[in-house]
PDB file of N, CA and C in Angstrom:
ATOM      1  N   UNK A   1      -2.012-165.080 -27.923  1.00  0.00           N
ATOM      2  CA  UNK A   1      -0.601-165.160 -28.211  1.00  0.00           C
ATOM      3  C   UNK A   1      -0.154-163.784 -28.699  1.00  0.00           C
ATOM      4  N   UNK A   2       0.915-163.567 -28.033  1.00  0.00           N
ATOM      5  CA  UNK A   2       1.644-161.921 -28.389  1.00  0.00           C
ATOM      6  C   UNK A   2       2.096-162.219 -30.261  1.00  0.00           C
ATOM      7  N   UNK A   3       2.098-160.867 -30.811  1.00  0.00           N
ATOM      8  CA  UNK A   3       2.517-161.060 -32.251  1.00  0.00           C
ATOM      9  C   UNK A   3       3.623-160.978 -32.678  1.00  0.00           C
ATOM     10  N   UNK A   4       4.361-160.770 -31.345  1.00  0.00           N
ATOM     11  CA  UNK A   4       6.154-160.904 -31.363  1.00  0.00           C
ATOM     12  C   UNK A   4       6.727-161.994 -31.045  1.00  0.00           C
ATOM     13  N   UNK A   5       5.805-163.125 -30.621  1.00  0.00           N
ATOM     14  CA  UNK A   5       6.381-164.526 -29.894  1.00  0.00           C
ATOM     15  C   UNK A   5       6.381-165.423 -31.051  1.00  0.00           C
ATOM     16  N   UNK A   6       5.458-164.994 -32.458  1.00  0.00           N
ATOM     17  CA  UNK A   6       5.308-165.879 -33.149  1.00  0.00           C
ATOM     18  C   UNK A   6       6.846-166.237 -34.379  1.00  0.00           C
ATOM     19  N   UNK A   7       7.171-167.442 -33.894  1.00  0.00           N
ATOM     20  CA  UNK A   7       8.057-167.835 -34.829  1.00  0.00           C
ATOM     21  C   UNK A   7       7.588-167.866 -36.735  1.00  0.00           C
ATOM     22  N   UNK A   8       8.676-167.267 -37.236  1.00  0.00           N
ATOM     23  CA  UNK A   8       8.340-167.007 -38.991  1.00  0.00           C
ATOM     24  C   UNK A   8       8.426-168.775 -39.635  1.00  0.00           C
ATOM     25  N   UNK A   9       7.106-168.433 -40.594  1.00  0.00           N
ATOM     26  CA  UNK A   9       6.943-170.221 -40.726  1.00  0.00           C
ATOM     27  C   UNK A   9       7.528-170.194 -42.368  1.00  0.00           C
ATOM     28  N   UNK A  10       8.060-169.253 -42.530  1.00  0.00           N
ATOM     29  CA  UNK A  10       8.807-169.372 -43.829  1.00  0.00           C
ATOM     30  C   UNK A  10       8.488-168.837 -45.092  1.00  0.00           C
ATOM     31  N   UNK A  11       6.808-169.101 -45.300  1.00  0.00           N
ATOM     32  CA  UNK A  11       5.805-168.516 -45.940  1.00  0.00           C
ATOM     33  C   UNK A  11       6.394-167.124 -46.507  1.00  0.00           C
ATOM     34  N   UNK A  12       6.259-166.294 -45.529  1.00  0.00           N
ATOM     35  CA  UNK A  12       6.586-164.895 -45.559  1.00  0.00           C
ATOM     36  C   UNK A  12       7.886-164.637 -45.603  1.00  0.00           C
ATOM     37  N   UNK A  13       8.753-164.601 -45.543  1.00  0.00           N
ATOM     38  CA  UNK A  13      10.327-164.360 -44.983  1.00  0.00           C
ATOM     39  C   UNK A  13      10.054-163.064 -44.683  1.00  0.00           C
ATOM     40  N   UNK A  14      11.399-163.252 -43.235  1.00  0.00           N
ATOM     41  CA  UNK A  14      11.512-161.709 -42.783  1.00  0.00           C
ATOM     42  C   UNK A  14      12.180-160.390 -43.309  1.00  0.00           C
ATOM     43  N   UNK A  15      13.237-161.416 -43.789  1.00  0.00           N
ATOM     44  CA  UNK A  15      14.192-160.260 -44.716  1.00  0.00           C
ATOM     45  C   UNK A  15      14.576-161.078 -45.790  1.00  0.00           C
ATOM     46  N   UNK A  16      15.938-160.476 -46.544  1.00  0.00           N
ATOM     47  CA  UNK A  16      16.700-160.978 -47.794  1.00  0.00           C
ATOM     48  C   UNK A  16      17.483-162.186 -47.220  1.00  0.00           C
ATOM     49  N   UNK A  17      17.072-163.188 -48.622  1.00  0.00           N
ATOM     50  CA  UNK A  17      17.754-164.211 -48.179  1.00  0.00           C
ATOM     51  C   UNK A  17      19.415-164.219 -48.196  1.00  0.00           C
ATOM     52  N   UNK A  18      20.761-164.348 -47.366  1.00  0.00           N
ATOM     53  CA  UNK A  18      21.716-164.148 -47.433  1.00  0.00           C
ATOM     54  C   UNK A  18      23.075-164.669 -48.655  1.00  0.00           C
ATOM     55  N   UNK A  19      23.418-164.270 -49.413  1.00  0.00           N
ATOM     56  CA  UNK A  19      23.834-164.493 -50.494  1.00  0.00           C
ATOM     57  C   UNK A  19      25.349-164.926 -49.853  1.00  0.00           C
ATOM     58  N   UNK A  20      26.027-165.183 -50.362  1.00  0.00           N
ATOM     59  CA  UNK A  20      27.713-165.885 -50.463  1.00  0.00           C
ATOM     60  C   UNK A  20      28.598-164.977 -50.660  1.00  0.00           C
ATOM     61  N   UNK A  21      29.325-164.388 -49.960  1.00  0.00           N
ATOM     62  CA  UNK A  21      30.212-163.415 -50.630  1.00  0.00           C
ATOM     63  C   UNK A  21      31.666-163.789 -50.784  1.00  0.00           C
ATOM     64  N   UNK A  22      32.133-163.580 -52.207  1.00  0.00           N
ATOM     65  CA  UNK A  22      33.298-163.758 -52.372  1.00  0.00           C
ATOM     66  C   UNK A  22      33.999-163.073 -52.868  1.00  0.00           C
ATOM     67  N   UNK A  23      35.473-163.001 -52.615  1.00  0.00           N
ATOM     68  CA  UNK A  23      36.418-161.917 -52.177  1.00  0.00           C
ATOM     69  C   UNK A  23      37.486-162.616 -53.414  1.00  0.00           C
ATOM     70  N   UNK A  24      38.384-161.434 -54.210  1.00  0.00           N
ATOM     71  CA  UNK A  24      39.114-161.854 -55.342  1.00  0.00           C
ATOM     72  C   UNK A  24      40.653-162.307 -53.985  1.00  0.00           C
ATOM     73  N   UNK A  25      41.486-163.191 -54.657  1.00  0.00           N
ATOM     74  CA  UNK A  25      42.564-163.414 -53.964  1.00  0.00           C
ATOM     75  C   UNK A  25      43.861-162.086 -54.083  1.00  0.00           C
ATOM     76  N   UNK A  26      43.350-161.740 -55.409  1.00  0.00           N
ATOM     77  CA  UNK A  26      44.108-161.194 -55.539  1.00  0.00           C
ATOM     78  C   UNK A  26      43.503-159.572 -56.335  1.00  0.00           C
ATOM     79  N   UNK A  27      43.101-158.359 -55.397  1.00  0.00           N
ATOM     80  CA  UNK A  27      42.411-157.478 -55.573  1.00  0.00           C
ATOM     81  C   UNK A  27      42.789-156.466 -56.794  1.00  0.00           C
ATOM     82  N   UNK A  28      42.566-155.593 -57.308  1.00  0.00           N
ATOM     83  CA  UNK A  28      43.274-155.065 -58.035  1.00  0.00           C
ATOM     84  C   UNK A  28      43.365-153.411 -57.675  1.00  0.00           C
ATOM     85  N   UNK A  29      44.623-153.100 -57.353  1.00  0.00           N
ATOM     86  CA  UNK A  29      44.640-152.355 -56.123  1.00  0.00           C
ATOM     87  C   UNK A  29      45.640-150.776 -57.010  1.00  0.00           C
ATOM     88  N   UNK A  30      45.844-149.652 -56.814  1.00  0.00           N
ATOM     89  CA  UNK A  30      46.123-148.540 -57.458  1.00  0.00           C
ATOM     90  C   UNK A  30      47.760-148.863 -57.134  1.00  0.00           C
ATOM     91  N   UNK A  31      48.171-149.342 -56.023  1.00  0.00           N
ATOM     92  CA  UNK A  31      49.622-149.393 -55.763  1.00  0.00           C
ATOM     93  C   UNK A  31      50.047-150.587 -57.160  1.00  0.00           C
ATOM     94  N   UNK A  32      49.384-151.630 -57.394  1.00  0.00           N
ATOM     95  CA  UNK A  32      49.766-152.913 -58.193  1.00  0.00           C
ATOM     96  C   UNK A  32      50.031-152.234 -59.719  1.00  0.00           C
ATOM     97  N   UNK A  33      49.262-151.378 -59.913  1.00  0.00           N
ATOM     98  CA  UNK A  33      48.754-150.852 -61.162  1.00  0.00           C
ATOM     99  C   UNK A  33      50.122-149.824 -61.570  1.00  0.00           C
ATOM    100  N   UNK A  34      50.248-149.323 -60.512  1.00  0.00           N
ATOM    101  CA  UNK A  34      51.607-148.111 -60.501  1.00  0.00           C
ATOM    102  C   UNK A  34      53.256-148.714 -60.470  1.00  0.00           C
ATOM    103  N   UNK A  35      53.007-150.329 -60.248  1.00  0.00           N
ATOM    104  CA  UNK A  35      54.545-151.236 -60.147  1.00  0.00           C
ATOM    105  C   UNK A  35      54.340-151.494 -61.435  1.00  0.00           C
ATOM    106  N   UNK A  36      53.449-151.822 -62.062  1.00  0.00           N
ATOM    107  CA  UNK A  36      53.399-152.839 -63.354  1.00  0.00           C
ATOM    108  C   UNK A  36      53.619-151.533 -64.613  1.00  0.00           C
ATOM    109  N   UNK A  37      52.819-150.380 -64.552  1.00  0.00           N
ATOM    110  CA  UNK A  37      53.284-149.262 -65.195  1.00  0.00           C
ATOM    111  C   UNK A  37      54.942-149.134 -65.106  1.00  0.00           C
ATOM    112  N   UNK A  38      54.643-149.138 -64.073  1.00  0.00           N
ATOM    113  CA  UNK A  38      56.446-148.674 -63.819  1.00  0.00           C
ATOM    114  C   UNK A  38      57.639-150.012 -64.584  1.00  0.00           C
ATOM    115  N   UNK A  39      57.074-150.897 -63.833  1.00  0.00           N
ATOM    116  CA  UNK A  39      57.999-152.157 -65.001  1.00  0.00           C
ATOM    117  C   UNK A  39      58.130-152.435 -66.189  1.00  0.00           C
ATOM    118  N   UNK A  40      56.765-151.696 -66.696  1.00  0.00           N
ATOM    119  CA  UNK A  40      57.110-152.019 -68.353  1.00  0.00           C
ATOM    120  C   UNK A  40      57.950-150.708 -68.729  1.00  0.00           C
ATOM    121  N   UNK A  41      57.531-149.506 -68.133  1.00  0.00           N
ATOM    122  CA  UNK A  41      58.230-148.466 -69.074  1.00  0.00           C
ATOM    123  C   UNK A  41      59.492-148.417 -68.656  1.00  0.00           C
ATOM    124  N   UNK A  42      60.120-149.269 -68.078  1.00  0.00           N
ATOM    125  CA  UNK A  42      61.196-149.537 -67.605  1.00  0.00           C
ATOM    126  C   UNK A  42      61.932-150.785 -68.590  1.00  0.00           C
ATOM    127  N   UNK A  43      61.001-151.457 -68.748  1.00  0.00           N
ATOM    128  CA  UNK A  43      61.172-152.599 -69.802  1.00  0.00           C
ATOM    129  C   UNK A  43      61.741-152.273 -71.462  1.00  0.00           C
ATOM    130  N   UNK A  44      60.263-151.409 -71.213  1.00  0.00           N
ATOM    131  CA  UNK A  44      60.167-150.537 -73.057  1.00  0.00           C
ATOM    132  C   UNK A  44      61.419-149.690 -73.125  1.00  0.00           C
ATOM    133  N   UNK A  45      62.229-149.098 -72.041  1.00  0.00           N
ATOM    134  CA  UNK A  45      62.965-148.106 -72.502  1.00  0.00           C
ATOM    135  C   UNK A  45      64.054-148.987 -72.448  1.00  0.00           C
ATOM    136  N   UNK A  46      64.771-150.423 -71.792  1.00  0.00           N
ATOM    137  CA  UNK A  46      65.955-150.817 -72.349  1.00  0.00           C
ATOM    138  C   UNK A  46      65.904-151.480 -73.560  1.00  0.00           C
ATOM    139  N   UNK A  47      64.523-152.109 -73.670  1.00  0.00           N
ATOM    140  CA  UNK A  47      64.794-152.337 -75.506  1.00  0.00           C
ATOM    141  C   UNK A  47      64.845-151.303 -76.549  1.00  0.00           C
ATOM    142  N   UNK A  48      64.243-149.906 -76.186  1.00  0.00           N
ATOM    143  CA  UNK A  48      64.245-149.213 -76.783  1.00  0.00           C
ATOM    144  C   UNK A  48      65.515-148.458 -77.619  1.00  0.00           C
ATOM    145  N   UNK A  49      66.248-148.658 -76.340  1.00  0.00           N
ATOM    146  CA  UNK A  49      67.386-148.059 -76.271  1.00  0.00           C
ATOM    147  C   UNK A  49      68.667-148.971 -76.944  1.00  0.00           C
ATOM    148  N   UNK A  50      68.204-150.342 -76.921  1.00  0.00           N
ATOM    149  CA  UNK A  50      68.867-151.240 -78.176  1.00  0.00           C
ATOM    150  C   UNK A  50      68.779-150.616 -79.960  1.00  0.00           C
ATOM    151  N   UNK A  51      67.600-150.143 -80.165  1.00  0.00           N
ATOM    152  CA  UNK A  51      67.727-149.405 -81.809  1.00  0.00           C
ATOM    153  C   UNK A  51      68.312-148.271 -81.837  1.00  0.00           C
ATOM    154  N   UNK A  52      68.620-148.578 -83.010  1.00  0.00           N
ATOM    155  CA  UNK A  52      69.910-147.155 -83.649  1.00  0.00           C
ATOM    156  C   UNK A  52      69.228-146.610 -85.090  1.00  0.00           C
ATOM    157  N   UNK A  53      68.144-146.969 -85.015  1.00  0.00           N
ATOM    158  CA  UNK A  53      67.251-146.051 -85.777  1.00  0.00           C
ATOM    159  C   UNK A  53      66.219-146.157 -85.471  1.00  0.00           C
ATOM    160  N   UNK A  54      64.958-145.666 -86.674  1.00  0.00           N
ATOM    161  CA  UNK A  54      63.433-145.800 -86.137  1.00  0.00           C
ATOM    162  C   UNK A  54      63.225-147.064 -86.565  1.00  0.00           C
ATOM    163  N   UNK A  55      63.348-147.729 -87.578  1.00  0.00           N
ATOM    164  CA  UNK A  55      62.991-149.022 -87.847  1.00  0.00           C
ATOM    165  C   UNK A  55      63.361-150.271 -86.845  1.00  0.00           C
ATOM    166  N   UNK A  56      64.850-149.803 -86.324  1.00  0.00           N
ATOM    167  CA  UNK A  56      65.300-151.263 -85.265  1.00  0.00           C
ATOM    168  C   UNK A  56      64.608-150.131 -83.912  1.00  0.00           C
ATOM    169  N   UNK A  57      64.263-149.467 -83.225  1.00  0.00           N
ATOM    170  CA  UNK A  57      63.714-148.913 -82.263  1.00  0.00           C
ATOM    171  C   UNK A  57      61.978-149.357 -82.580  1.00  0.00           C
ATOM    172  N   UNK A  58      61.518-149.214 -83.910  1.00  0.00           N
ATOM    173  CA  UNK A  58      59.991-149.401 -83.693  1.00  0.00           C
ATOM    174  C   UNK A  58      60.121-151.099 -83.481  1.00  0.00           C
ATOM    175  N   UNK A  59      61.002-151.655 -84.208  1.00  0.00           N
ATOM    176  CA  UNK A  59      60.508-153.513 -84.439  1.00  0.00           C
ATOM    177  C   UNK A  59      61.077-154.124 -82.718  1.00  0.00           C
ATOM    178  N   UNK A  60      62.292-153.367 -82.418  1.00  0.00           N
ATOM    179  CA  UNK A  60      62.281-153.586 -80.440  1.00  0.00           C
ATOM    180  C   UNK A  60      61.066-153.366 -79.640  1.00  0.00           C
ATOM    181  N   UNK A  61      60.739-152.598 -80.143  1.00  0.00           N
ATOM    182  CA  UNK A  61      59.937-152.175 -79.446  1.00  0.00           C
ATOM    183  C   UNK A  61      58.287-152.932 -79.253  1.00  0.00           C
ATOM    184  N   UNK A  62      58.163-153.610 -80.721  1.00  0.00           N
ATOM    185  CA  UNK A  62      57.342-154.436 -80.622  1.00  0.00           C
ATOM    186  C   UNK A  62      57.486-156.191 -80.277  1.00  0.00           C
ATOM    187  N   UNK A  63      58.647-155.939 -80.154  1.00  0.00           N
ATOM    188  CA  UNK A  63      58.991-157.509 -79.630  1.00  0.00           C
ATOM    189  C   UNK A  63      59.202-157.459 -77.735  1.00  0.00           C
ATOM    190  N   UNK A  64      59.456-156.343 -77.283  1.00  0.00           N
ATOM    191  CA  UNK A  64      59.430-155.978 -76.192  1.00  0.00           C
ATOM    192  C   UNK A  64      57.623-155.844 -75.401  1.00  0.00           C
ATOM    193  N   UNK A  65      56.719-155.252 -76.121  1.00  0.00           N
ATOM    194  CA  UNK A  65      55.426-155.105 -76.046  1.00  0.00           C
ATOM    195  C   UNK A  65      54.837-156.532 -75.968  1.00  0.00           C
ATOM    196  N   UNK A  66      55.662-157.614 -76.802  1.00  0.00           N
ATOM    197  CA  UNK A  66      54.778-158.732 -77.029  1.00  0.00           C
ATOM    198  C   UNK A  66      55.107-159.681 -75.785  1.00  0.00           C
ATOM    199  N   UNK A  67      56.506-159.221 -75.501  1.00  0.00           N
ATOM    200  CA  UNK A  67      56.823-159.766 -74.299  1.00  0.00           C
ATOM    201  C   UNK A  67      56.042-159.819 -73.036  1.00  0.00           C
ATOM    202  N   UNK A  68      56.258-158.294 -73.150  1.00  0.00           N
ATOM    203  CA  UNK A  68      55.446-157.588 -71.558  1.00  0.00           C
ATOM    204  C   UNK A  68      53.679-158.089 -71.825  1.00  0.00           C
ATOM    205  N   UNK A  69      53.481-158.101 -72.624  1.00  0.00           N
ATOM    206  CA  UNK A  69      51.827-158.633 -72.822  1.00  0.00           C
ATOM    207  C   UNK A  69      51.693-160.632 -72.532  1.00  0.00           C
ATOM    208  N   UNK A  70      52.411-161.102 -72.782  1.00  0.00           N
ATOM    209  CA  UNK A  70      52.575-162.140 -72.169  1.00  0.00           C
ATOM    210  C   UNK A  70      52.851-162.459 -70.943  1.00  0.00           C
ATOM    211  N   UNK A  71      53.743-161.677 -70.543  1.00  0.00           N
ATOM    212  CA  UNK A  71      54.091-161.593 -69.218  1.00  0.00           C
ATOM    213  C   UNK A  71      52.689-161.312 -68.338  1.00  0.00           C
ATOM    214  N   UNK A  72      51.464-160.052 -68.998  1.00  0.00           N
ATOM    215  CA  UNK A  72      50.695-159.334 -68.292  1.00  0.00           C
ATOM    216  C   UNK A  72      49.644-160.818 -68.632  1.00  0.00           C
ATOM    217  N   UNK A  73      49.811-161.073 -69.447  1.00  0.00           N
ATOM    218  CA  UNK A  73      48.361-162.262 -69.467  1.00  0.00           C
ATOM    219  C   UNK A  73      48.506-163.983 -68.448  1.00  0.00           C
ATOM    220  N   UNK A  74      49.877-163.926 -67.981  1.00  0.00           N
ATOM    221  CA  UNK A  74      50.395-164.444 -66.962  1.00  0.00           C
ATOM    222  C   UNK A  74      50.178-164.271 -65.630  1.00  0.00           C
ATOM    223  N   UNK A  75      50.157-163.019 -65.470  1.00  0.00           N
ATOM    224  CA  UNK A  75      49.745-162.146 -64.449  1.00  0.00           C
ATOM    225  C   UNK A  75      48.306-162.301 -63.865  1.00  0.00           C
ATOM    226  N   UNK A  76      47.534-162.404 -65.060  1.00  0.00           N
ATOM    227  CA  UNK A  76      46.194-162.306 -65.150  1.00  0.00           C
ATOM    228  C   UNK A  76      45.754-163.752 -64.694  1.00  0.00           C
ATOM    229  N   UNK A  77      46.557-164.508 -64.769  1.00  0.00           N
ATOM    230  CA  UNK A  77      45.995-166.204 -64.721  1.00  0.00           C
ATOM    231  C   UNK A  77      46.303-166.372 -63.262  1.00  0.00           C
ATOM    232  N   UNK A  78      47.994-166.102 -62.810  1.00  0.00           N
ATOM    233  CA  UNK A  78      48.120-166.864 -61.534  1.00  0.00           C
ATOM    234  C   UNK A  78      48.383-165.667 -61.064  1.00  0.00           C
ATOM    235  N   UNK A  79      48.659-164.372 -60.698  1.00  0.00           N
ATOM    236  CA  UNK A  79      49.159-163.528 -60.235  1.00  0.00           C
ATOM    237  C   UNK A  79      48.535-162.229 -59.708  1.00  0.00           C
ATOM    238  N   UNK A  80      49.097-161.316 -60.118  1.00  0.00           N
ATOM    239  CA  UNK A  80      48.040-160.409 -59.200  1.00  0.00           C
ATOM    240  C   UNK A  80      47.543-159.431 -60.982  1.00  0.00           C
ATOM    241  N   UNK A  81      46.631-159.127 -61.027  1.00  0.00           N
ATOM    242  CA  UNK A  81      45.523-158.302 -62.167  1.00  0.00           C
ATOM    243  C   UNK A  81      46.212-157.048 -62.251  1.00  0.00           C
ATOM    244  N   UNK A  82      46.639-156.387 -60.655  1.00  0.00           N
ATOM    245  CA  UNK A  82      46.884-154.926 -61.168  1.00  0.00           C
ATOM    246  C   UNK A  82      47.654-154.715 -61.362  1.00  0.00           C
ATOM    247  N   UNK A  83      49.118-155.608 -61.516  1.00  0.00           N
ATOM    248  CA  UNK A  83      50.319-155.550 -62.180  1.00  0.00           C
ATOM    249  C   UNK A  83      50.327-155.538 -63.600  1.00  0.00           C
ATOM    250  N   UNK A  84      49.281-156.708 -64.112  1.00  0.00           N
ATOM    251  CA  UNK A  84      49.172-157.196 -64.921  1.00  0.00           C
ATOM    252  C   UNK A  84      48.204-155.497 -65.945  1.00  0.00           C
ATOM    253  N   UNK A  85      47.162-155.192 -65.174  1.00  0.00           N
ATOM    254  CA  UNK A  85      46.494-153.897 -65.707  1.00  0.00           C
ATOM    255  C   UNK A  85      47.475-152.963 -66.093  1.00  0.00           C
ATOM    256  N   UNK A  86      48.390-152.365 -65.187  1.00  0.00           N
ATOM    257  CA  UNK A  86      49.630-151.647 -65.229  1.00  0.00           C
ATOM    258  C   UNK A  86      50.771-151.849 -66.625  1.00  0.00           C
ATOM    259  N   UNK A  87      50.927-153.044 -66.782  1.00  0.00           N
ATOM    260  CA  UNK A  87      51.900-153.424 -67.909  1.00  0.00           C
ATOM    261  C   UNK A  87      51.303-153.268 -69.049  1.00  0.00           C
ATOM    262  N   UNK A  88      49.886-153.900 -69.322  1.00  0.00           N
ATOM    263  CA  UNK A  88      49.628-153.542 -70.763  1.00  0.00           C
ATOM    264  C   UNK A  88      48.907-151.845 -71.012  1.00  0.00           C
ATOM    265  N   UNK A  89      48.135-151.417 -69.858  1.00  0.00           N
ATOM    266  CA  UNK A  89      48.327-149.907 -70.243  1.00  0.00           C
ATOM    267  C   UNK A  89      49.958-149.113 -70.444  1.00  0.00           C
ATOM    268  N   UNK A  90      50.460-149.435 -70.235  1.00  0.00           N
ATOM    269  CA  UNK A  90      51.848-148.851 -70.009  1.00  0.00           C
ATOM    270  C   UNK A  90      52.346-149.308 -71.440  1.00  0.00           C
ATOM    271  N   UNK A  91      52.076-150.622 -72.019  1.00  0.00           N
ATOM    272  CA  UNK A  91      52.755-151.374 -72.893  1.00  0.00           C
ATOM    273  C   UNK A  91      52.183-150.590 -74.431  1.00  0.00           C
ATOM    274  N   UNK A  92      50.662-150.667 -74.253  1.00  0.00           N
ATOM    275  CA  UNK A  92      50.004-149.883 -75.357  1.00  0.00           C
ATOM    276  C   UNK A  92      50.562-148.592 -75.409  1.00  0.00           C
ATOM    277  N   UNK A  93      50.424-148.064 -74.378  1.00  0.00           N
ATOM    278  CA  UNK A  93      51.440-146.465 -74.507  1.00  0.00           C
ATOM    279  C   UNK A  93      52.566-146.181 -75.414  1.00  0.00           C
ATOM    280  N   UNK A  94      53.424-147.510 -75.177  1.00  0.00           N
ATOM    281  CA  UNK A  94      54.729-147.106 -75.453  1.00  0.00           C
ATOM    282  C   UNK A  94      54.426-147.952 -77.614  1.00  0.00           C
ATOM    283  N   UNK A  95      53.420-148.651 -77.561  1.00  0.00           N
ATOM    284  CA  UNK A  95      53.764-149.289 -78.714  1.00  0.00           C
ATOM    285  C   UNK A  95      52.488-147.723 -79.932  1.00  0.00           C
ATOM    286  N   UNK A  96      52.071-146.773 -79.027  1.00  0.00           N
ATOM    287  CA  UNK A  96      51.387-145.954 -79.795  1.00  0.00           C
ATOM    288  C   UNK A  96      52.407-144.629 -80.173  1.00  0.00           C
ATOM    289  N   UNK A  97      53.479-144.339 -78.758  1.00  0.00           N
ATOM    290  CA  UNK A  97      54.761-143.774 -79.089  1.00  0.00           C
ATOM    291  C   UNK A  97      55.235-144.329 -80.508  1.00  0.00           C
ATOM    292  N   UNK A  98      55.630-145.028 -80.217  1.00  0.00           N
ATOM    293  CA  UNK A  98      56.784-145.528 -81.517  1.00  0.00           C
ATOM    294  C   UNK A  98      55.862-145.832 -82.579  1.00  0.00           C
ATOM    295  N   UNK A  99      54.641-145.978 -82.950  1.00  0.00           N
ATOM    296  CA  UNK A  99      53.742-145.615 -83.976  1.00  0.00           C
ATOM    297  C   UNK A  99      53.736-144.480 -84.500  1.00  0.00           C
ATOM    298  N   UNK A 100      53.925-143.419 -83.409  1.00  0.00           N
ATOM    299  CA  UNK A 100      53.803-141.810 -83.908  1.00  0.00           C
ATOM    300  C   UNK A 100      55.100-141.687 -84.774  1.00  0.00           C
ATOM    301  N   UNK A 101      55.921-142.436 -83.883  1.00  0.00           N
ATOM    302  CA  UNK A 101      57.663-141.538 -84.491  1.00  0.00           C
ATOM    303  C   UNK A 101      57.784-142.535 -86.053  1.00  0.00           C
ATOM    304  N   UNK A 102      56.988-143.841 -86.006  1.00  0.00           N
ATOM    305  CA  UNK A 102      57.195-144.045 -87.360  1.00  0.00           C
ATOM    306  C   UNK A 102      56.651-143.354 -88.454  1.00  0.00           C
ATOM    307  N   UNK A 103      55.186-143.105 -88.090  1.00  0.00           N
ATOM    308  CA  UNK A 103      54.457-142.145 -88.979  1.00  0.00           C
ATOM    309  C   UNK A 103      55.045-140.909 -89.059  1.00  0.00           C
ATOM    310  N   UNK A 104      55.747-140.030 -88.245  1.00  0.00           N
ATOM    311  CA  UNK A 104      56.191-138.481 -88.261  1.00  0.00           C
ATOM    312  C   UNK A 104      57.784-139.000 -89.363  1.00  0.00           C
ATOM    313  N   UNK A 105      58.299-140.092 -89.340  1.00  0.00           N
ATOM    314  CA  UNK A 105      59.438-140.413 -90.028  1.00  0.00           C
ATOM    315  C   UNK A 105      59.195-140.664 -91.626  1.00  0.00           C
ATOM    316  N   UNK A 106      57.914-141.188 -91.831  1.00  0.00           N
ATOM    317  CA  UNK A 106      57.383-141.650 -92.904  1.00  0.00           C
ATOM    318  C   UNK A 106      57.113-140.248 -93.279  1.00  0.00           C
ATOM    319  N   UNK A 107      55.822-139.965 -93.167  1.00  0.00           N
ATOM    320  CA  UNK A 107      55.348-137.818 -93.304  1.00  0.00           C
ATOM    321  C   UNK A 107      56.527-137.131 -93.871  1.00  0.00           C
ATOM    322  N   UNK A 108      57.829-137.398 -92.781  1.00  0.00           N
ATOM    323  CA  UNK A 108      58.460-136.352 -93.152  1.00  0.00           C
ATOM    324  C   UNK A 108      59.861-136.422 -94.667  1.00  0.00           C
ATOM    325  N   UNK A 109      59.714-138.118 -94.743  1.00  0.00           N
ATOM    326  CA  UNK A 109      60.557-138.560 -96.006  1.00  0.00           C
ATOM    327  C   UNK A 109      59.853-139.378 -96.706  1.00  0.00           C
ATOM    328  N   UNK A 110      58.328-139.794 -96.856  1.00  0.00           N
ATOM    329  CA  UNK A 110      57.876-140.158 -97.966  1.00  0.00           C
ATOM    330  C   UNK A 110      58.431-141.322 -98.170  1.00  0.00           C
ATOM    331  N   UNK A 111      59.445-141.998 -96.794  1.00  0.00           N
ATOM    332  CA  UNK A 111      59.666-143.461 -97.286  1.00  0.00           C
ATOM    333  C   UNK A 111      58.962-144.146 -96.449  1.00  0.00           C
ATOM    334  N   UNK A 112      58.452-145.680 -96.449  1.00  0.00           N
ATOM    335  CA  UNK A 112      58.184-146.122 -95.434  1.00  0.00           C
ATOM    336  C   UNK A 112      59.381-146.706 -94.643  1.00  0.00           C
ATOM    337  N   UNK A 113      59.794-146.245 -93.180  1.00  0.00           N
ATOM    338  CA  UNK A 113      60.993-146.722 -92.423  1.00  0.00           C
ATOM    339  C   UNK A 113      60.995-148.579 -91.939  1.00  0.00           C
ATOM    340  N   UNK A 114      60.094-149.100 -92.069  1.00  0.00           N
ATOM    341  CA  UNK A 114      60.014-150.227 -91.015  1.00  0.00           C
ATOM    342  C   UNK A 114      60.375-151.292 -92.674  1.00  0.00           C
ATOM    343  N   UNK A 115      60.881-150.983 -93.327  1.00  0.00           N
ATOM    344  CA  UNK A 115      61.173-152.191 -94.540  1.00  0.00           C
ATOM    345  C   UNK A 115      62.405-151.694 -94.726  1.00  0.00           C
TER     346      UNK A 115
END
């Protein structure tokens, strides 16, 4: 009997056994990531633009953040990830901004602004 005719009896396997591959529905893609950036700082700047000082600009600003982070953990459940990736990097951004300008406001008058 030729040693190429012989059928594999399992014993040995010939190669890797074939695994399952599965594919996300919803990928997380550099274009998704660049809408969801773009929507929040789009978001952050009309609440922003509601305060008329640093205290009503920092506390908008965190009610706006808490928004868009809900929104992004929404995203994350039924929707697409890289929108959702996009909004809260974008969202942290803007809530570490208005951290700075409270601290540089505080520094520079020794009061605390947000009371």
């Amino acid at each position: 009997m030729h040693p190429a005719s012989r059928t594999p009896s399992g014993l040995f396997p010939a190669g890797p056994p074939t695994r399952p591959t599965f594919r996300e529905p919803h990928p997380v893609t550099g274009a998704g990531v660049a809408v969801g950036g773009g929507a929040a700082a789009a978001w952050l700047l009309l609440f922003g633009l509601l305060g008329t000082d640093v205290a009503s600009y920092a506390w908008w600003t965190v009610v706006a953040g808490l928004l868009a982070w809900l929104a992004a953990l929404l995203l994350v459940r039924h929707g697409d990830r890289g929108v959702a990736t996009g909004v809260a990097i974008v969202t942290a951004g803007g809530w570490s901004i208005a951290a700075a300008i409270v601290a540089v406001r505080w520094a520079t008058s020794a009061d605390w602004p947000l009371w």
